[in-house]
Protein backbone atom coordinates (compact mmCIF):
# COMPACT_ATOMS: atom_id res chain seq x y z
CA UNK A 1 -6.28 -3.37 -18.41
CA UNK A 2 -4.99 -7.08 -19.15
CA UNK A 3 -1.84 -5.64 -20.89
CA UNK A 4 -0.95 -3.04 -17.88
CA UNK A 5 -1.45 -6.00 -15.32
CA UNK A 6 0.80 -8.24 -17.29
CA UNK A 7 3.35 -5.46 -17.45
CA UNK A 8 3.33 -4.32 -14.13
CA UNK A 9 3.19 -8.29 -13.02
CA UNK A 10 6.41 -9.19 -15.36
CA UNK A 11 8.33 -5.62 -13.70
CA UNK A 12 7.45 -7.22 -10.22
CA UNK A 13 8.63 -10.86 -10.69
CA UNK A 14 11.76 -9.92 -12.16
CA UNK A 15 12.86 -7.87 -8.77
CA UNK A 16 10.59 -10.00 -5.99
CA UNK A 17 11.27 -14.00 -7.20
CA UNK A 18 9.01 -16.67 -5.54
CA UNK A 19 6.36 -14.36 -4.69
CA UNK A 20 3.97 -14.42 -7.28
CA UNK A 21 0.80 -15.33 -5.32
CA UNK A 22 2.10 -12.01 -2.99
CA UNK A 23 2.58 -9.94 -5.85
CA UNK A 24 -0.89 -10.49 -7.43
CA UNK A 25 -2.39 -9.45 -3.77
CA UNK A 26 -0.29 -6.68 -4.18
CA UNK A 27 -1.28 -5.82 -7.41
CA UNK A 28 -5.00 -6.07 -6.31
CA UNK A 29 -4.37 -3.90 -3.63
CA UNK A 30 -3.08 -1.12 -5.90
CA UNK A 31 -5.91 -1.52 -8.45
CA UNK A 32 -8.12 -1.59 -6.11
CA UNK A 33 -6.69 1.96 -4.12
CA UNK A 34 -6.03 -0.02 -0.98
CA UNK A 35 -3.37 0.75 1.49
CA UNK A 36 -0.51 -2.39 2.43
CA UNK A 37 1.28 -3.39 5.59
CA UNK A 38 3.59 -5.65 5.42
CA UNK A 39 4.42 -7.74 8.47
CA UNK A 40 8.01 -9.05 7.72
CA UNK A 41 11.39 -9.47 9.29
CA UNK A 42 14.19 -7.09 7.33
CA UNK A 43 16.11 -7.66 4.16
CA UNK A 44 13.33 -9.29 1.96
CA UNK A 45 12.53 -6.88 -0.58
CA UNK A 46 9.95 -4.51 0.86
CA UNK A 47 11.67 -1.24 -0.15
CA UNK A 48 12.84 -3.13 -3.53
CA UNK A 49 9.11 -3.62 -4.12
CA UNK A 50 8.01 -0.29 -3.63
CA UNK A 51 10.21 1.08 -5.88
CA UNK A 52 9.44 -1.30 -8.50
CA UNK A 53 5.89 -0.17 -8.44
CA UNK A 54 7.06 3.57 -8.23
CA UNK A 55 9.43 2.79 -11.41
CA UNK A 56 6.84 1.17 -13.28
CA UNK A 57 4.23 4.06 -13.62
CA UNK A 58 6.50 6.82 -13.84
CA UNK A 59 5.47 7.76 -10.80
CA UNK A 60 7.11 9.28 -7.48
CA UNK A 61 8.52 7.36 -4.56
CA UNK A 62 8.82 8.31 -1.16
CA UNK A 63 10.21 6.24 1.63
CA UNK A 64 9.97 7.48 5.93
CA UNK A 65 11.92 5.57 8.25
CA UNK A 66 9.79 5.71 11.47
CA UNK A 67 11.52 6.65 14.28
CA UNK A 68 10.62 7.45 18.08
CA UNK A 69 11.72 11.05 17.41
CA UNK A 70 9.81 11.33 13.95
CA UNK A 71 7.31 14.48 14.12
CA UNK A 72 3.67 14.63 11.96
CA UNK A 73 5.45 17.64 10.38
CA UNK A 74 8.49 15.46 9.03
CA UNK A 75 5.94 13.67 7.31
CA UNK A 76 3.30 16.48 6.37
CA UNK A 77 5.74 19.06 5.60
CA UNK A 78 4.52 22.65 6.99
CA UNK A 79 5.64 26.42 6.65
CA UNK A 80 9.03 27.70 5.51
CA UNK A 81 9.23 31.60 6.73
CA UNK A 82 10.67 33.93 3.69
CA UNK A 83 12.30 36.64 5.48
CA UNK A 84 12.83 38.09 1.83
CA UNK A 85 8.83 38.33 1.49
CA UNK A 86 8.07 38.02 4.92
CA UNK A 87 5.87 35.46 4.07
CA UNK A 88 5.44 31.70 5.01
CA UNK A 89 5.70 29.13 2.09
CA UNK A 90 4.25 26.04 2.02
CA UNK A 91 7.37 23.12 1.83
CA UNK A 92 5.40 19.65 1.04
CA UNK A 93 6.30 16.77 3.13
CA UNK A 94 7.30 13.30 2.11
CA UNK A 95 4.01 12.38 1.85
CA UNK A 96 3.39 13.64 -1.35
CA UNK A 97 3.70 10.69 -3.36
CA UNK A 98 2.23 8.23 -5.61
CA UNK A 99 3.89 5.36 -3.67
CA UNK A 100 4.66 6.02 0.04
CA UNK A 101 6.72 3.35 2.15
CA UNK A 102 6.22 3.86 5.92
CA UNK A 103 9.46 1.77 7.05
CA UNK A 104 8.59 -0.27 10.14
CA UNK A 105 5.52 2.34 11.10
CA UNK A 106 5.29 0.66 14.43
CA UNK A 107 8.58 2.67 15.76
CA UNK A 108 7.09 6.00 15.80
CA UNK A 109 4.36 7.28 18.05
CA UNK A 110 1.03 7.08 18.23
CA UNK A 111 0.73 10.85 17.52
CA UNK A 112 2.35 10.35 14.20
CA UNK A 113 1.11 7.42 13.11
CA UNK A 114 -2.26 9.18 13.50
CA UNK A 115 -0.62 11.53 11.00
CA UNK A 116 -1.31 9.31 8.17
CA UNK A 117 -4.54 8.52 9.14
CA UNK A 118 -6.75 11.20 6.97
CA UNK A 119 -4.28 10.55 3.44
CA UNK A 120 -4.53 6.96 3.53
CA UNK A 121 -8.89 7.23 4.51
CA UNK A 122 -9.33 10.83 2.01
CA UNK A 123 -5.94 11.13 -0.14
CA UNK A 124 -6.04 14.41 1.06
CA UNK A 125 -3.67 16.45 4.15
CA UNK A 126 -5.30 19.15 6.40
CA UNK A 127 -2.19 21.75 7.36
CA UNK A 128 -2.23 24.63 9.63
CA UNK A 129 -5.88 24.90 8.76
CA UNK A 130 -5.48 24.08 4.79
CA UNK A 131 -6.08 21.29 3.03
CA UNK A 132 -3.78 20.03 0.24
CA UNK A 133 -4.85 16.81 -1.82
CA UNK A 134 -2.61 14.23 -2.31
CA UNK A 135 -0.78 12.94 -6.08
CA UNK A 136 -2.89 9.91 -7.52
CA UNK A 137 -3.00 7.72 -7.71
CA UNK A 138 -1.67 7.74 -4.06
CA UNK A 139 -0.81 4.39 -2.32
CA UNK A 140 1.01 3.38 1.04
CA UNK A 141 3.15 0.73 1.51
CA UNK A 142 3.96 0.14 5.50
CA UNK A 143 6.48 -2.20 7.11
CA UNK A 144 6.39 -3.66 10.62
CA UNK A 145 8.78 -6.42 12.19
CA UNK A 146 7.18 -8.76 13.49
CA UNK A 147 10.14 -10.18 15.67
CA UNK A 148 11.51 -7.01 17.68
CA UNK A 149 8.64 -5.00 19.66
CA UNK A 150 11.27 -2.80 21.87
CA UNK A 151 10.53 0.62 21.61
CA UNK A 152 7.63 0.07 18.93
CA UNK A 153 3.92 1.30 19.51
CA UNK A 154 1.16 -1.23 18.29
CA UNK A 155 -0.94 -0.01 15.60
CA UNK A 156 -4.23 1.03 16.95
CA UNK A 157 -7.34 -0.63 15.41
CA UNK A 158 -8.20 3.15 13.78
CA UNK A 159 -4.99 2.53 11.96
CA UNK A 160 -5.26 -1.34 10.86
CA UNK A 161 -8.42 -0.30 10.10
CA UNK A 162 -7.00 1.73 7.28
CA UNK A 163 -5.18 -1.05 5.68
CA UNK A 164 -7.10 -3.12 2.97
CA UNK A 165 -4.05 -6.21 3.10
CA UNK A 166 -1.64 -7.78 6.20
CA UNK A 167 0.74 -9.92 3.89
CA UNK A 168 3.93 -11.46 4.64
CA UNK A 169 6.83 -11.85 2.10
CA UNK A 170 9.19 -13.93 4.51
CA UNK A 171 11.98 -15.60 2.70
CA UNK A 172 12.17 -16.39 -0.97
CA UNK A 173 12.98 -20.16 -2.17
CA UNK A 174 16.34 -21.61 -2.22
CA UNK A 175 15.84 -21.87 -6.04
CA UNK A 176 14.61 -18.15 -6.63
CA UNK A 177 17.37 -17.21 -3.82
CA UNK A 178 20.52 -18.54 -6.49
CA UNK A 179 18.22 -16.64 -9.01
CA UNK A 180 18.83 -13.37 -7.05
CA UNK A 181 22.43 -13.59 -6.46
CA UNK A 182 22.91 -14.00 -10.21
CA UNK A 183 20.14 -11.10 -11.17
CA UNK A 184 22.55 -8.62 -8.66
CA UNK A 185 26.09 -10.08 -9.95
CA UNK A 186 26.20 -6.58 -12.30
CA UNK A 187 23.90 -4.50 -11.08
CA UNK A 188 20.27 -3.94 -8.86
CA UNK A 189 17.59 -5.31 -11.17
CA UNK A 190 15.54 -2.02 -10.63
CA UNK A 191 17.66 -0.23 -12.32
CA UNK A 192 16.82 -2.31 -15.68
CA UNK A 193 12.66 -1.88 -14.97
CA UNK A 194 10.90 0.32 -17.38
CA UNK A 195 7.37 2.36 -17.31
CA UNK A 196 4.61 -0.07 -18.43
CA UNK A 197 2.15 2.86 -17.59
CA UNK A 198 2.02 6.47 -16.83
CA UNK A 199 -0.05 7.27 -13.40
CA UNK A 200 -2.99 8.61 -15.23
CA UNK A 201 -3.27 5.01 -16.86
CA UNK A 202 -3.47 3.40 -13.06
CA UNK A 203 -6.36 6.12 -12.11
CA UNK A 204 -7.81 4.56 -15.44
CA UNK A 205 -7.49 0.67 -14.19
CA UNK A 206 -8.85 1.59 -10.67
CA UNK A 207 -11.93 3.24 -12.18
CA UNK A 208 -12.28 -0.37 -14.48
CA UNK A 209 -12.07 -2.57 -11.06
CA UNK A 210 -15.30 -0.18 -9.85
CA UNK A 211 -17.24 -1.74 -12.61
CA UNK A 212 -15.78 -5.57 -12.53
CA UNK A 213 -19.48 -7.55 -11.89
CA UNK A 214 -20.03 -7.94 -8.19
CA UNK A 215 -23.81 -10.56 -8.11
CA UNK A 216 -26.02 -9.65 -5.39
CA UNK A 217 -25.69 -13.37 -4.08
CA UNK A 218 -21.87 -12.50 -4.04
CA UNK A 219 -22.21 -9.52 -2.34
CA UNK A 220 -24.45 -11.38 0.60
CA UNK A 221 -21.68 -13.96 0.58
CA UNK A 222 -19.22 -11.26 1.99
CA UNK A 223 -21.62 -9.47 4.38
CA UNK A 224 -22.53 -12.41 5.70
CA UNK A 225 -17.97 -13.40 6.39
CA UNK A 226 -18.71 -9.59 8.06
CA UNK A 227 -21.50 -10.35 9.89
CA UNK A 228 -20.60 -13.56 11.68
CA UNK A 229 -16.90 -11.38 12.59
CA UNK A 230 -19.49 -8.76 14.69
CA UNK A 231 -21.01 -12.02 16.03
CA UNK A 232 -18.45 -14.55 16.93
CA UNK A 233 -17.69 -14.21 21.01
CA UNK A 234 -13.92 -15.19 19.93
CA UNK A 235 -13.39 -11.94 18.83
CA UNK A 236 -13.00 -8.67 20.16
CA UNK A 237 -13.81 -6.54 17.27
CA UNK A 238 -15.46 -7.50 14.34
CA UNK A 239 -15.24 -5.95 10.45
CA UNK A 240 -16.18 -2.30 10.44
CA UNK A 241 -18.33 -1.16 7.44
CA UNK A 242 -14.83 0.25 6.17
CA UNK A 243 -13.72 -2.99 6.28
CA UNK A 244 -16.54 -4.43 4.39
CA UNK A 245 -16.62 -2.16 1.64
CA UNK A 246 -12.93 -3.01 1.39
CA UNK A 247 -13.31 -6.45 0.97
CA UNK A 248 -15.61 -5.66 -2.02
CA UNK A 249 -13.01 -3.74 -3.67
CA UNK A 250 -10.48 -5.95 -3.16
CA UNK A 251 -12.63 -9.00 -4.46
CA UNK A 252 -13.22 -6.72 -7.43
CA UNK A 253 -9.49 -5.85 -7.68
CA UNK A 254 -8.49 -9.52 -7.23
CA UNK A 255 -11.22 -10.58 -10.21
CA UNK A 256 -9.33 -7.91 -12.72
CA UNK A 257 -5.94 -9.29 -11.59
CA UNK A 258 -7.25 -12.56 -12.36
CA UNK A 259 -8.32 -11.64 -15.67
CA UNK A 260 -11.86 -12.41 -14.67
CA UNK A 261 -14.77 -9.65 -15.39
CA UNK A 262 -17.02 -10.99 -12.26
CA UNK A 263 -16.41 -11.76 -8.74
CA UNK A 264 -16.88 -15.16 -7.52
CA UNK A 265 -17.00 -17.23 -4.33
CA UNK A 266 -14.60 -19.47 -2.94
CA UNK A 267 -14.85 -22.09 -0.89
């Protein structure tokens, strides 16, 4: 797993420059099968990122602009009618990818954000009274701007409750910045990323996070972070047991992206 991190690490840096703490989180996210939302203004490399994960495991890319008009079936797919046949046939939706970017998710409504609500919790889509499962590994990368709310629809907290990470990119250094006009002077540094893995590799990885050495001490640690969110008359809503048992894969993912084989505490 050390040699597919390192790959997939050196792909990211050489498209995203100056955000190598991000891209680990990233990284640990996507070993450790949870869902992203980025919080960011436009222009800093979100897409760009998403593809470079895409490229790097051979894998498929999807990308949904969120509209107000955008329908769950524009996303889903649904029923083509064969008047040949006369029979319907199934068209697959967007969805079906092994990276999904959900540009600025917060434009569409709530009746189609809801839409990605089962994939991102089960990897799976239930159609016209079918279900289809998903491509894995499956992962879902969704944008929101943080500095232009007209016309958007807050997440609910069943959504955010979905996602594992809330990370920010914002701008890269002045130093990296030169870097990027230079790397684009010829032609979009994607286009010069190769596979470092094939998507059966990254099912592989994700099963080897599930078995990085969590201590029971360790794992009271976190419930107790949990347990004093519930508690704490500042908030509102504290961690869900979904959000719990995400924060023990992550610490597991985070561990393997370290290059650690055990979990262990901060302070």
């Amino acid at each position: 797993m050390k040699s597919l991190i390192e790959g997939l690490r050196k792909n990211l840096r050489s498209v995203i420059r100056g955000k190598n703490a991000e891209i680990d989180l990233l990284l640990a996210a996507f070993l450790g099968e949870g869902d992203v939302l980025l919080n960011d203004v436009p222009g800093v490399g979100k897409t760009t990122l998403a593809k470079a994960f895409a490229a790097s495991i051979e894998g498929s890319f999807h990308r949904i602009q969120f509209t107000p008009d955008l329908l769950p079936a524009d996303i889903l797919g649904g029923s083509i009618y064969n008047p040949r046949e006369g029979t319907f046939l199934f068209r697959k939706g967007p969805i079906f990818a092994n990276v999904l970017l959900a540009d600025e998710i917060n434009r569409a409504s709530p009746r189609t954000q809801s839409s990605l609500l089962e994939a991102m919790a089960e990897g799976q889509v239930s159609i016209e009274g079918r279900t289809y499962p998903l491509p894995r590994p499956f992962w879902v990368i969704a944008t929101q701007n943080p500095i232009e709310y007209h016309g958007t629809y807050p997440l609910p907290e069943a959504q955010l409750d979905r996602f594992a990470m809330l990370l920010t990119l914002s701008y890269p250094p002045e130093s990296e910045e030169l870097g990027i006009l230079a790397s684009h002077k010829e032609t979009h540094p994607l286009l010069a990323l190769s596979p470092v893995a094939k998507p059966e590799d990254i099912l592989a990885a994700q099963q080897a996070v599930r078995r990085i050495h969590v201590d029971l001490d360790v794992a009271r640690y976190m419930l107790d972070l949990v347990t004093a969110t519930r508690r704490d008359a500042r908030l509102q809503l504290g961690v869900s047991p979904r959000g719990s048992l995400t924060l023990y894969r992550m610490a597991q993912a985070h561990a393997a992206v370290g290059g650690r084989e055990a979990v262990l505490p901060t302070m």
